[in-house]
Protein backbone atom coordinates (compact mmCIF):
# COMPACT_ATOMS: atom_id res chain seq x y z
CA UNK A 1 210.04 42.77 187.31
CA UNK A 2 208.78 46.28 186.07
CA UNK A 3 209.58 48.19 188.88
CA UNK A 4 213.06 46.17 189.26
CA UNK A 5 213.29 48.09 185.42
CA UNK A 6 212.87 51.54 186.73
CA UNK A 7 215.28 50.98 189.64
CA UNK A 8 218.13 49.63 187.32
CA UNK A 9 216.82 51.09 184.24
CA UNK A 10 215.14 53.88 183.54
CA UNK A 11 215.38 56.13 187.10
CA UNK A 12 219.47 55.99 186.82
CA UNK A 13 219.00 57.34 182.55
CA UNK A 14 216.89 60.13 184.13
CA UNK A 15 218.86 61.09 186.83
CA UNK A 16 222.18 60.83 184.87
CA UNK A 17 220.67 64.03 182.21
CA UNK A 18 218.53 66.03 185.30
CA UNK A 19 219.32 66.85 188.63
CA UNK A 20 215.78 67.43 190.12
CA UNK A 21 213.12 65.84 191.95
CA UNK A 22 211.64 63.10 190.42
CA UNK A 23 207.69 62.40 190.98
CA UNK A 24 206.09 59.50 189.60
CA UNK A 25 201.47 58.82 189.14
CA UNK A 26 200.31 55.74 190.16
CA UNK A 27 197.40 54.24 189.13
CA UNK A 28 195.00 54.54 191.96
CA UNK A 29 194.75 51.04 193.60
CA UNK A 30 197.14 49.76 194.51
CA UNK A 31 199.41 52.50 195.35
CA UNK A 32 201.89 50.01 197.07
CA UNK A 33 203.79 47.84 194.50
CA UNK A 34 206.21 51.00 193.06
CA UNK A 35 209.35 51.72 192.84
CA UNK A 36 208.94 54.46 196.27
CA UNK A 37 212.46 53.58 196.93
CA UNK A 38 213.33 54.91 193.71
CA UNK A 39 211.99 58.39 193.54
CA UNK A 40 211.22 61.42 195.41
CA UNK A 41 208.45 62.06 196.01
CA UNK A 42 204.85 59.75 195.56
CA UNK A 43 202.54 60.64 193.09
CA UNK A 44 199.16 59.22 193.04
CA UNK A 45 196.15 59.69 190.36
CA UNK A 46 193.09 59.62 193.47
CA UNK A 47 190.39 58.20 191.15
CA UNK A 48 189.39 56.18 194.66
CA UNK A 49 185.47 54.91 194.74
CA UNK A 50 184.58 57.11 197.90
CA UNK A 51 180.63 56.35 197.72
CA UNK A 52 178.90 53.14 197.76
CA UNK A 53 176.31 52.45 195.38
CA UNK A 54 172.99 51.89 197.28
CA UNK A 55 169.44 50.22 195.99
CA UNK A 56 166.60 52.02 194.44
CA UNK A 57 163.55 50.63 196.70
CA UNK A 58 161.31 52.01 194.91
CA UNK A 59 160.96 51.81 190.82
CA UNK A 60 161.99 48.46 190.17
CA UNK A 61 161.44 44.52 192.10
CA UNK A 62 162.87 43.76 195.56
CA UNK A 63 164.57 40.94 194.42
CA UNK A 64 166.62 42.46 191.28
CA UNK A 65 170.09 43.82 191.02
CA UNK A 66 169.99 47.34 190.28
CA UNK A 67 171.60 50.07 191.62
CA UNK A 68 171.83 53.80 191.89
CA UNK A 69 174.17 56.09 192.29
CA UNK A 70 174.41 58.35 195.06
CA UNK A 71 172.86 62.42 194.65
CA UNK A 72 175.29 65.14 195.41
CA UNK A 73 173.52 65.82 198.50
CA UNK A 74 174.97 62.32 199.66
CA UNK A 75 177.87 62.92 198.22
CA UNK A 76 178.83 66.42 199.65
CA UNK A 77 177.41 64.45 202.95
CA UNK A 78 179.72 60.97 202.59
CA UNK A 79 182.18 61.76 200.73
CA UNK A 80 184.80 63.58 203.18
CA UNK A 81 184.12 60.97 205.38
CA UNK A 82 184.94 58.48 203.16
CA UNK A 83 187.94 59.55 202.13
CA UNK A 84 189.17 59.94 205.68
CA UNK A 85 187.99 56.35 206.49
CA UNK A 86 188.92 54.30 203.40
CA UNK A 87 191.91 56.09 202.12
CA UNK A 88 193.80 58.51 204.62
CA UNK A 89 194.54 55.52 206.77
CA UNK A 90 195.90 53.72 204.32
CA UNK A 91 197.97 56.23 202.40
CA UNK A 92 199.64 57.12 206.22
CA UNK A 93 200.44 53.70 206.71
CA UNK A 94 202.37 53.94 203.17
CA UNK A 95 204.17 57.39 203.84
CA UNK A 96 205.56 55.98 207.16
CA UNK A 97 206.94 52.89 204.95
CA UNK A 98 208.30 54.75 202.07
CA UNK A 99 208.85 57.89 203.86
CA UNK A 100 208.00 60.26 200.74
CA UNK A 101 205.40 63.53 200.09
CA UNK A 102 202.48 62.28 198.44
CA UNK A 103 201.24 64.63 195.45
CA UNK A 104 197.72 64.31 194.04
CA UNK A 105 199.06 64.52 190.12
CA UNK A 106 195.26 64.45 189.26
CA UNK A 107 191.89 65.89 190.70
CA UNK A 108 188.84 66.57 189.01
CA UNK A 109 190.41 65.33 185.43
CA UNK A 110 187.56 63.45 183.17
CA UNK A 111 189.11 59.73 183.15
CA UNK A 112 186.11 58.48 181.88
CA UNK A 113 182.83 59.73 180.76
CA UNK A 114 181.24 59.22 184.03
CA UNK A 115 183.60 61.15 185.69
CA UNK A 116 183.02 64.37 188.38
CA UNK A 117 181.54 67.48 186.33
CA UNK A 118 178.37 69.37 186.74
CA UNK A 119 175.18 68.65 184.76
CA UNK A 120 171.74 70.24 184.31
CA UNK A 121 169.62 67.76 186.05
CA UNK A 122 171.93 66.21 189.07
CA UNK A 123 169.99 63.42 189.69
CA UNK A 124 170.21 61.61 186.66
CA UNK A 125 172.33 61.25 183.41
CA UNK A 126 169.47 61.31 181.22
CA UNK A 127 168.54 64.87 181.26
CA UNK A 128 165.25 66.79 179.69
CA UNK A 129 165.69 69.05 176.31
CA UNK A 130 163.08 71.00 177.12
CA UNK A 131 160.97 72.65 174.49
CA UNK A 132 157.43 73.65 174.05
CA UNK A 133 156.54 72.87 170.70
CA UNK A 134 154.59 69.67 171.24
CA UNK A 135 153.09 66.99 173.65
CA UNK A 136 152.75 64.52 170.87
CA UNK A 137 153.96 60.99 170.59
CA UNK A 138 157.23 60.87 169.21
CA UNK A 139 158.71 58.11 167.14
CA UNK A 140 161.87 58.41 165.90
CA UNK A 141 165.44 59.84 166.24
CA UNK A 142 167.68 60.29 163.95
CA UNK A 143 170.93 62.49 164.60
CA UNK A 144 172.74 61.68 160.82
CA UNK A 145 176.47 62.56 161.02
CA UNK A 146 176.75 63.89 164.64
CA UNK A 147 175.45 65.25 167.89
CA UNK A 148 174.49 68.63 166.77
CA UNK A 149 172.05 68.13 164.34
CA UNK A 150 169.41 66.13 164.32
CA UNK A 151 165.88 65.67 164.12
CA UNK A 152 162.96 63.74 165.56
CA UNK A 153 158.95 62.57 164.74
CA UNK A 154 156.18 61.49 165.50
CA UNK A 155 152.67 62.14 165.40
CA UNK A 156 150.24 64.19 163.83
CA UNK A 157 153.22 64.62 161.22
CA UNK A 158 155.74 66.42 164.03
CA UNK A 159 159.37 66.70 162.82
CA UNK A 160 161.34 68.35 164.87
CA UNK A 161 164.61 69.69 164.17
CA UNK A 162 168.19 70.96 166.73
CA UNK A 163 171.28 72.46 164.94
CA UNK A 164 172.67 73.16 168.16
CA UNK A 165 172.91 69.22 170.16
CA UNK A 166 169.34 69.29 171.65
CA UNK A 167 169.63 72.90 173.18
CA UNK A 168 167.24 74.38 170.82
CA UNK A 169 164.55 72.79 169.12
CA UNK A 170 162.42 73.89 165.76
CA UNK A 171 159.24 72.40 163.96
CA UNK A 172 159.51 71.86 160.72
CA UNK A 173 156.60 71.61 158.35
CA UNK A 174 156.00 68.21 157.46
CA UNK A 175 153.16 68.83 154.96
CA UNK A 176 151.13 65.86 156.33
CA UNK A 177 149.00 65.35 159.66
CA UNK A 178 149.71 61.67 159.30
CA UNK A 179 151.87 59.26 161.92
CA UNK A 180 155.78 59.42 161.25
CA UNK A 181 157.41 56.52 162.44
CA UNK A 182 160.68 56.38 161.34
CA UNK A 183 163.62 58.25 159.93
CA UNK A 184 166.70 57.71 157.56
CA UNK A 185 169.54 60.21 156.56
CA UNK A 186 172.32 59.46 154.25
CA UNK A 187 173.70 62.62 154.33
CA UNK A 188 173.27 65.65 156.52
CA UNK A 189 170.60 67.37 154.60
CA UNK A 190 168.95 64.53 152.42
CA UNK A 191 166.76 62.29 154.03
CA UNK A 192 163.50 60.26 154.42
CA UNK A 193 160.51 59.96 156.70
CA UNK A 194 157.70 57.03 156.53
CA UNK A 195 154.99 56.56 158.36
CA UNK A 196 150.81 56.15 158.36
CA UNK A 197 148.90 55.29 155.40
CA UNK A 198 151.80 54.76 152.93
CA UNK A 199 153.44 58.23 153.90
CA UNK A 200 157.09 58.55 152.44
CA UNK A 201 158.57 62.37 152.81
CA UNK A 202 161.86 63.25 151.10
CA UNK A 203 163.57 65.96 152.19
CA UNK A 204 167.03 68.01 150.34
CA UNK A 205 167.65 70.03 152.53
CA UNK A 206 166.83 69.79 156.43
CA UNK A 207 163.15 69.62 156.14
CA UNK A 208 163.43 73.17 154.75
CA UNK A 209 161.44 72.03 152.34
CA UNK A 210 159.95 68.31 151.85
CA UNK A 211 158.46 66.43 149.01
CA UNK A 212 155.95 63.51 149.32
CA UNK A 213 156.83 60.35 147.78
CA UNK A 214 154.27 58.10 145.83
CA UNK A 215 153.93 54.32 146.27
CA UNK A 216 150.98 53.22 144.81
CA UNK A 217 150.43 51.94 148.63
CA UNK A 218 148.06 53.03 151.41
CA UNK A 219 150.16 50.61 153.57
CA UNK A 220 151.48 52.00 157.20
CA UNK A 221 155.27 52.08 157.03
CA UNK A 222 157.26 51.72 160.10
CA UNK A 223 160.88 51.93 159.37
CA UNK A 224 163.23 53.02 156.64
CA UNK A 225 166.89 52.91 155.63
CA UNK A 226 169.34 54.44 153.06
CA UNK A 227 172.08 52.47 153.90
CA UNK A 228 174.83 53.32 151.89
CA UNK A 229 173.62 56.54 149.03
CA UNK A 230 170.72 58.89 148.66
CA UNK A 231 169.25 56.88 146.13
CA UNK A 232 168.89 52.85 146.91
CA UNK A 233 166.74 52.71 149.88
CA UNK A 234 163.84 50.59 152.00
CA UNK A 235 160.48 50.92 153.81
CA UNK A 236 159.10 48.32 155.50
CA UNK A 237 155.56 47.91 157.38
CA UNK A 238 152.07 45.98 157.13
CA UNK A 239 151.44 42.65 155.59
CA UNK A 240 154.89 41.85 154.99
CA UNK A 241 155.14 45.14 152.70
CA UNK A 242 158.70 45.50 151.64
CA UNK A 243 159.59 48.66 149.14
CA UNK A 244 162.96 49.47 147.07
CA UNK A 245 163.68 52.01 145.48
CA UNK A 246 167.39 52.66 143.42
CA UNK A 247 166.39 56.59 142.09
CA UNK A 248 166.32 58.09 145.46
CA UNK A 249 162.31 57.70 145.90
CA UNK A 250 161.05 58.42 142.27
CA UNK A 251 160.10 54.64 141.81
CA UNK A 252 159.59 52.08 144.51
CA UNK A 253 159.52 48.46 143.65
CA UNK A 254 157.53 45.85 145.88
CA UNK A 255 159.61 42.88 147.13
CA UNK A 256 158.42 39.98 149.14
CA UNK A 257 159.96 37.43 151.12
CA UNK A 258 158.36 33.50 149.93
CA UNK A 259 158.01 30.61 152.86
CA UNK A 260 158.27 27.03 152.30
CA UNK A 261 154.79 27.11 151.70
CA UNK A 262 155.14 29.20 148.60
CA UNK A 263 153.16 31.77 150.27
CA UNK A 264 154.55 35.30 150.41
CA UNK A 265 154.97 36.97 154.52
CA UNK A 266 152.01 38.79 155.18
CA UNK A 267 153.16 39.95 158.52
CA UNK A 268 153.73 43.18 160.11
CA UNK A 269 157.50 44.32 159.49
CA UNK A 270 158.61 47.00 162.13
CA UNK A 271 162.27 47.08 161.75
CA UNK A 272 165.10 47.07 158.69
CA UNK A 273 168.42 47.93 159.03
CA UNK A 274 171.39 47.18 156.68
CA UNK A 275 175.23 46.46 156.92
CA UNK A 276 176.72 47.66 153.87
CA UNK A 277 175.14 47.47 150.84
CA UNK A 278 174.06 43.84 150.29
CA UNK A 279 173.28 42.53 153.66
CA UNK A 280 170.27 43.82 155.50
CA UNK A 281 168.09 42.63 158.28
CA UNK A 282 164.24 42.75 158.57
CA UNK A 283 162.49 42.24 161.97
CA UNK A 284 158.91 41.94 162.84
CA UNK A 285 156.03 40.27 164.80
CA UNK A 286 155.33 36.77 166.11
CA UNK A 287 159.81 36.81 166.14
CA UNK A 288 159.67 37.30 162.49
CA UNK A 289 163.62 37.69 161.46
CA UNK A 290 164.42 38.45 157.73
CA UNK A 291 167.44 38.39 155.32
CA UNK A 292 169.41 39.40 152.45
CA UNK A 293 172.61 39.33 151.08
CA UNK A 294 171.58 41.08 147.41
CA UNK A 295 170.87 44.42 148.56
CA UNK A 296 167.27 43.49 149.87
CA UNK A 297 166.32 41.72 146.26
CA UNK A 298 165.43 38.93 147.76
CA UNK A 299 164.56 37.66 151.55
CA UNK A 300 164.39 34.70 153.23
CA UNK A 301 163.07 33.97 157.06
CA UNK A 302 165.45 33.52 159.89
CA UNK A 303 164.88 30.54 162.32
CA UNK A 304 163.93 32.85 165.17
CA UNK A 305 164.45 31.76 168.68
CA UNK A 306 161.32 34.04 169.87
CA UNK A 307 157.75 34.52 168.88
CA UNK A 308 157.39 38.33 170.71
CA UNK A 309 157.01 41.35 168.35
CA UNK A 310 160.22 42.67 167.47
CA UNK A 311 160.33 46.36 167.39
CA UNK A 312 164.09 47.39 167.02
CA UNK A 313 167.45 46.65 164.91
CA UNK A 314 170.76 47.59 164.68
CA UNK A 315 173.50 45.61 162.81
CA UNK A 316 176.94 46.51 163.19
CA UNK A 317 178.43 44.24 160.25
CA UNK A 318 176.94 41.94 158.04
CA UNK A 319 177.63 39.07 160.73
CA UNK A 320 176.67 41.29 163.93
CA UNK A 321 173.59 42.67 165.22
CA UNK A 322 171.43 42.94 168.10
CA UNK A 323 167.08 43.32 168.14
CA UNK A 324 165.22 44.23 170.85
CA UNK A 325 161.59 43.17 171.01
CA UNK A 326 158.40 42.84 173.57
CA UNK A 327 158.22 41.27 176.91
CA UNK A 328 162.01 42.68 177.88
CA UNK A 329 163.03 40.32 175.18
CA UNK A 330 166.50 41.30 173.52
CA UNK A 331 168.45 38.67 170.97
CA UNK A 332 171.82 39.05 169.54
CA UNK A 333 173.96 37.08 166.88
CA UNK A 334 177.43 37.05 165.55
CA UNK A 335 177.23 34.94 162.84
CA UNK A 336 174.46 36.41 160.51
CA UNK A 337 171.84 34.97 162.14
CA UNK A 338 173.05 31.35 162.24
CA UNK A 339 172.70 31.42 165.90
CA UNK A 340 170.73 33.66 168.51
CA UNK A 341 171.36 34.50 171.77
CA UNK A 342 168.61 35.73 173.81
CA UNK A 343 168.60 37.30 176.85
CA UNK A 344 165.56 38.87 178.79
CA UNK A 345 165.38 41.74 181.40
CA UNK A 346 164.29 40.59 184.69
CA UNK A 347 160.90 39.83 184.81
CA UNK A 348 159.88 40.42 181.45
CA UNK A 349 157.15 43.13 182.13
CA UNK A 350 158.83 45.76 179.96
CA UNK A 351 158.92 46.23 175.94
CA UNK A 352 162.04 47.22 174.54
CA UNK A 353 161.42 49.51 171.56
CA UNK A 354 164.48 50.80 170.47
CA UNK A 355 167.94 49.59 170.42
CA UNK A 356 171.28 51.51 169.38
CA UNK A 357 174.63 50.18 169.10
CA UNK A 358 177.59 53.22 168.87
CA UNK A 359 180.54 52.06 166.68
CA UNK A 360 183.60 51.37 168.12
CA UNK A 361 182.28 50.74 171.46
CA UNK A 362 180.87 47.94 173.77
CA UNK A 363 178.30 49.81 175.18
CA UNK A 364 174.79 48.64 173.93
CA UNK A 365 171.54 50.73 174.48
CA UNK A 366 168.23 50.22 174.83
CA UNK A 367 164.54 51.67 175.42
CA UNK A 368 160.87 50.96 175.90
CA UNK A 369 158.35 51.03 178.31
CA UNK A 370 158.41 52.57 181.56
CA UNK A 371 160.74 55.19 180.99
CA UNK A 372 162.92 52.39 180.59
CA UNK A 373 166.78 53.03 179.52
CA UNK A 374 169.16 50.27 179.38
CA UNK A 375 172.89 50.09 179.13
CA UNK A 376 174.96 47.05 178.75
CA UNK A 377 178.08 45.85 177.52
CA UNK A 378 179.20 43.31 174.94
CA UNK A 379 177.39 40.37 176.69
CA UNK A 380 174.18 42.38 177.76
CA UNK A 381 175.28 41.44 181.54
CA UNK A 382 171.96 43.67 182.91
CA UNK A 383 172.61 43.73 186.38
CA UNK A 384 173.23 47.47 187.19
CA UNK A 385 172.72 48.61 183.71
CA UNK A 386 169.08 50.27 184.11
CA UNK A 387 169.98 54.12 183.94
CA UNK A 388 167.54 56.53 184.99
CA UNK A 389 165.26 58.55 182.85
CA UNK A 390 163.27 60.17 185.14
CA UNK A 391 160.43 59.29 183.19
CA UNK A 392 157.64 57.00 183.20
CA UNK A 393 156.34 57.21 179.85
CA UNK A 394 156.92 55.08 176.78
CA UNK A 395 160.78 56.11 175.15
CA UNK A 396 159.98 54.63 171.97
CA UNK A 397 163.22 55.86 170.01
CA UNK A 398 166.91 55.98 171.02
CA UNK A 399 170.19 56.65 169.76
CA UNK A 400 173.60 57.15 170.89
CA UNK A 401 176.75 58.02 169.01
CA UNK A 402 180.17 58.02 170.06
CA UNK A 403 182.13 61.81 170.27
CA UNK A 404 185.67 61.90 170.37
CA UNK A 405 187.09 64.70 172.36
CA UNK A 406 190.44 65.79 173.22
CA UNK A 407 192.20 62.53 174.39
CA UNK A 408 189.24 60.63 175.66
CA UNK A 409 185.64 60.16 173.61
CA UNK A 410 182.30 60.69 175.09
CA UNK A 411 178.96 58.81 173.95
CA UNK A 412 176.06 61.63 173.34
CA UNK A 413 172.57 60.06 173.11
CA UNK A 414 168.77 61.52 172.53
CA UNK A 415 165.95 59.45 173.32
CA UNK A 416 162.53 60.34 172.73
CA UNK A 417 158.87 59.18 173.56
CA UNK A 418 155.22 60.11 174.68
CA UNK A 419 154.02 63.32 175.72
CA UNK A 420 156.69 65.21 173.45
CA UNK A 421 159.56 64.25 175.56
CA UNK A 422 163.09 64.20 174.68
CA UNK A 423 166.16 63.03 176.81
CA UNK A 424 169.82 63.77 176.55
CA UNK A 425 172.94 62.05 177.74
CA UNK A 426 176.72 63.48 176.85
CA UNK A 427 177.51 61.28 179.96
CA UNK A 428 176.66 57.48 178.10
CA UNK A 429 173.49 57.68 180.37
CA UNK A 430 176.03 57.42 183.47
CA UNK A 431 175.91 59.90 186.16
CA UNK A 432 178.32 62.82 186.14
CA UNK A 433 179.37 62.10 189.72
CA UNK A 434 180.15 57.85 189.40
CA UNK A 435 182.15 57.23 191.97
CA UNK A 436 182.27 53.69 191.13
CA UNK A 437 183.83 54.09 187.85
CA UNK A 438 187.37 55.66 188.87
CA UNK A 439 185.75 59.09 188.92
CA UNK A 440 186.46 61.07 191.58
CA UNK A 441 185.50 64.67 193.50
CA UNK A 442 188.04 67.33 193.69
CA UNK A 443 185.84 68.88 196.91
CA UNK A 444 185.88 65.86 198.45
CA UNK A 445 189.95 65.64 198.38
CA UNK A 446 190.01 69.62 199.92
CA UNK A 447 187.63 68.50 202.60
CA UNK A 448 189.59 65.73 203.66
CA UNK A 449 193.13 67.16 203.75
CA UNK A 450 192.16 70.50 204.71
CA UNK A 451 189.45 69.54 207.30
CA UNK A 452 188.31 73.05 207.87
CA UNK A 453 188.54 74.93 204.75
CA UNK A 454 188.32 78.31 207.13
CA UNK A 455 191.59 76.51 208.83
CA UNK A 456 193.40 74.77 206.75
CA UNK A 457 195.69 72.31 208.25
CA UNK A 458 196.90 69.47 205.95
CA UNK A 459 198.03 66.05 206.92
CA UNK A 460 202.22 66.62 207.23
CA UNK A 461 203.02 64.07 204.84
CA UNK A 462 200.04 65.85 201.83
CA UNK A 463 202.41 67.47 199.38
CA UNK A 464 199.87 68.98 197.09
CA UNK A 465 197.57 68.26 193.90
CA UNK A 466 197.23 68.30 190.71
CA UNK A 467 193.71 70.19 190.09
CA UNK A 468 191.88 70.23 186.60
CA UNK A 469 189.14 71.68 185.79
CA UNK A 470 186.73 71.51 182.19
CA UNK A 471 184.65 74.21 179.98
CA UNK A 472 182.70 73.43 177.45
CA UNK A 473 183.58 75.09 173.89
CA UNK A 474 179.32 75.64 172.09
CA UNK A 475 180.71 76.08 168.81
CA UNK A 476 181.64 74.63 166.47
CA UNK A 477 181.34 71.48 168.17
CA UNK A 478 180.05 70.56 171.89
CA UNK A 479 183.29 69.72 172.89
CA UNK A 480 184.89 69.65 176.24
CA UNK A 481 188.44 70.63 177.13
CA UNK A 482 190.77 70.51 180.08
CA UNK A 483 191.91 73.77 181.53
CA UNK A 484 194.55 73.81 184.65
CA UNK A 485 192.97 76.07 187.09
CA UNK A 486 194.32 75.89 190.21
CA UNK A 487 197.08 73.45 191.71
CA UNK A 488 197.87 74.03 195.09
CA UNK A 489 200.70 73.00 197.51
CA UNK A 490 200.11 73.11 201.82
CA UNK A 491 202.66 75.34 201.61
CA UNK A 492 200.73 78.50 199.31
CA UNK A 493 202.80 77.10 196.09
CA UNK A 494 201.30 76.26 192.87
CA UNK A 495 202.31 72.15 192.33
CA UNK A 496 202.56 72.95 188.46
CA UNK A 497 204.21 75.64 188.17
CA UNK A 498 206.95 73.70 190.84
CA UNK A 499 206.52 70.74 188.36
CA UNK A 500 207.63 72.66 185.20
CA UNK A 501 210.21 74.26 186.49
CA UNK A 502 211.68 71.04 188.13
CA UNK A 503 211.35 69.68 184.92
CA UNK A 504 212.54 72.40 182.64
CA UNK A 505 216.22 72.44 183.86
């Protein structure tokens, strides 16, 4: 019915104001159910999967899911072939049908964020920052209003600090020696840190300089959050601890969450995280899930559907929210805790630590143990989502926010653990080269149609492509653009340059 539109339609309007050849891009698959009849000449976006995912043997149980990606060595070594076995067959067989050119409108463009473009560390989409300015645990990270500056802790009082998306790295002076566990900015420059032995730091202006906060508590503090202003704010930890404060840290206010019993929680709290300004979430040990909805005056308990230690939060509204626990154990509601869905990662002999949820996406993150990285959609369907760290220690911290580009968005994440280390993705944690995910390989396409690049002799029936290529502006954001580099015709002639002036008459 659409293509019986362009035939009668839309094809005749064009043709009756322009006198030139007309091209059309198909989607990739299937390139047979168009209008070919209609048109000129065939144009195709290639975004074909040319490389089969295979196994990792190694890191992870015989009997699970997971896959990998292929290397570029594979790549570079399968991919000609591929497209010569899976797609040149087929796209002859429709040129002998339709009896039109076939132009490539589109090689090497960035579809999606797992699409074909070079990366520091080729193996792997979660790549090292390096830096030399600790091998300490580290505990938090917090990246406030976007991927270029951030900052992360950890022990011994370490706060790090980037202005530049992870490239460069600074340590800032903390004033304490004490643990930091957590982080909270409300704004760029004004923030909090909490940690060991009733440590709260306050900071103005980017950890340039930092002022301690008193409590009247020697209590260990494990997670904080200014959810909405500098000023009204929360620190959870031991013993059910829970602190307010409304004057940006001057005062804090102790505020406890009463059982059935009458008795007041005296359980360890390691995670808070608010929606808004009234509803927040607490999570804990022994699958302890807490509640407001009066800006954290007042708490109640959760029916929780686990007893594991919860470690990790993130609510996306006041109804929505997802915590990530021990033993692989991950839970999930959509109606404010009402209900809980639980899901947990194959065998169970992982802790998930961290857990980040990017607005206006489905992707879902997680980390713990292991190295371990996951990345799931909107049902936490784990089967393929492990990405690979190429790490083996602890990531105890995570986040990952979404970065809109030029037409397309990309989700940059930092991660951070044991031994100092700190990971970056600008990919989503998805390989560069994912051939599974529409991307596709601009070398691969020469190969094929040119065979012998020293002796080039295309298929009769290969018109051309379409050939993009991207840089990478550093300031004053990390953000990617498309440049047209190069788009070549068998015949020596540049395809867009024929394009535009076909389509300038």
């Amino acid at each position: 019915e659409e293509a019986q539109l362009w035939r009668t339609k839309v094809i005749p309007a064009v043709r009756a104001c322009y006198s030139g050849p007309l091209a059309y891009g198909a989607s990739w698959s299937p390139v047979d159910d168009y209008f070919w009849d209609g048109i000129d000449i065939c144009g195709i976006h290639p975004y074909f999967p040319l490389v089969e995912t295979t196994a990792d043997p190694g890191r992870y149980p015989a009997d699970t899911a997971i896959t990998q990606q292929p290397d570029l060595e594979q790549i570079w070594r399968m991919s000609p072939r591929s497209w010569e076995r899976l797609r040149l067959v087929h796209l002859n067989e429709l040129y002998q049908r339709i009896h039109r050119p076939i132009l490539f409108t589109e090689i090497g463009y960035r579809s999606l964020d797992s699409a074909a473009l070079g990366t520091p560390d080729t193996s792997h989409a979660w790549c090292f920052a390096r830096h030399r300015l600790t091998t300490r645990r580290l505990n938090a990270v917090c990246f406030p209003v976007d991927t270029m500056n951030g900052y992360i802790a950890g022990d011994s009082g370490i706060i790090l600090k980037t202005t530049d998306s992870g490239r460069n790295w600074s340590l800032c002076r903390s004033g304490t020696n004490r643990t930091v566990y957590a982080l909270s900015f409300p704004a760029r420059d004004t923030g909090y840190a909490v940690g060991d032995s009733g440590v709260i730091l306050k900071t103005n202006d980017g950890f340039a300089r930092i002022q301690p906060l008193r409590t009247g508590t020697n209590t260990t503090f494990y997670s904080v959050c200014f959810p909405a202003d500098t000023r009204t704010g929360y620190a959870v930890g031991d013993n059910g601890t829970i602190l307010k404060t409304t004057d940006g840290g001057i005062s804090w206010e102790r505020k406890f969450c009463l059982l059935s019993s009458g008795e007041t929680l005296q359980l360890q709290l390691r995670a808070i995280d608010f929606a808004g300004r009234q509803t927040g979430y607490i999570a804990g040990e022994q699958g302890t899930i807490l509640k407001t909805t009066d800006g954290g005056n007042s708490w109640r308990r959760l029916n929780s559907p686990v007893t594991v230690r919860l470690n990790g939060i993130d609510f996306l509204t006041p109804d929505t929210g997802f915590i990530v626990g021990d033993q692989s154990t991950l839970i999930w509601t959509t109606d404010g805790g009402a209900r809980w869905q639980v899901e947990r990662f194959r065998t169970g002999s992982w802790d998930l630590l961290s857990v980040s949820v990017p607005e206006y996406d489905s992707a879902r993150f997680a980390c713990g143990t292991g190295g371990l990285i996951l990345r799931a959609g909107s049902a936490w369907q784990f089967n393929g989502s492990v990405q690979y760290s190429n790490v083996y220690l602890p990531l105890r911290s995570i986040q990952v926010r979404l970065v809109n580009r030029q037409g397309y968005y990309d989700l940059v994440g930092f991660a951070a653990g044991d031994s100092g280390t700190i990971l970056k993705t600008s990919t989503g944690g998805r390989m560069r080269v994912d051939f599974n995910e529409q991307a596709n390989c601009y070398e691969a396409a020469f190969r094929a149609f040119w065979r012998n690049p020293e002796r080039p002799e295309p298929l009769p029936w290969f018109y051309g492509f379409h050939f993009w290529k991207w840089e990478t502006d550093p300031a004053p954001m990390d953000i990617e653009h498309e440049l047209v580099i190069d788009d070549y015709t068998p015949q020596g002639k540049r395809a867009a340059q024929i394009v535009r002036h076909w389509f300038s008459r």
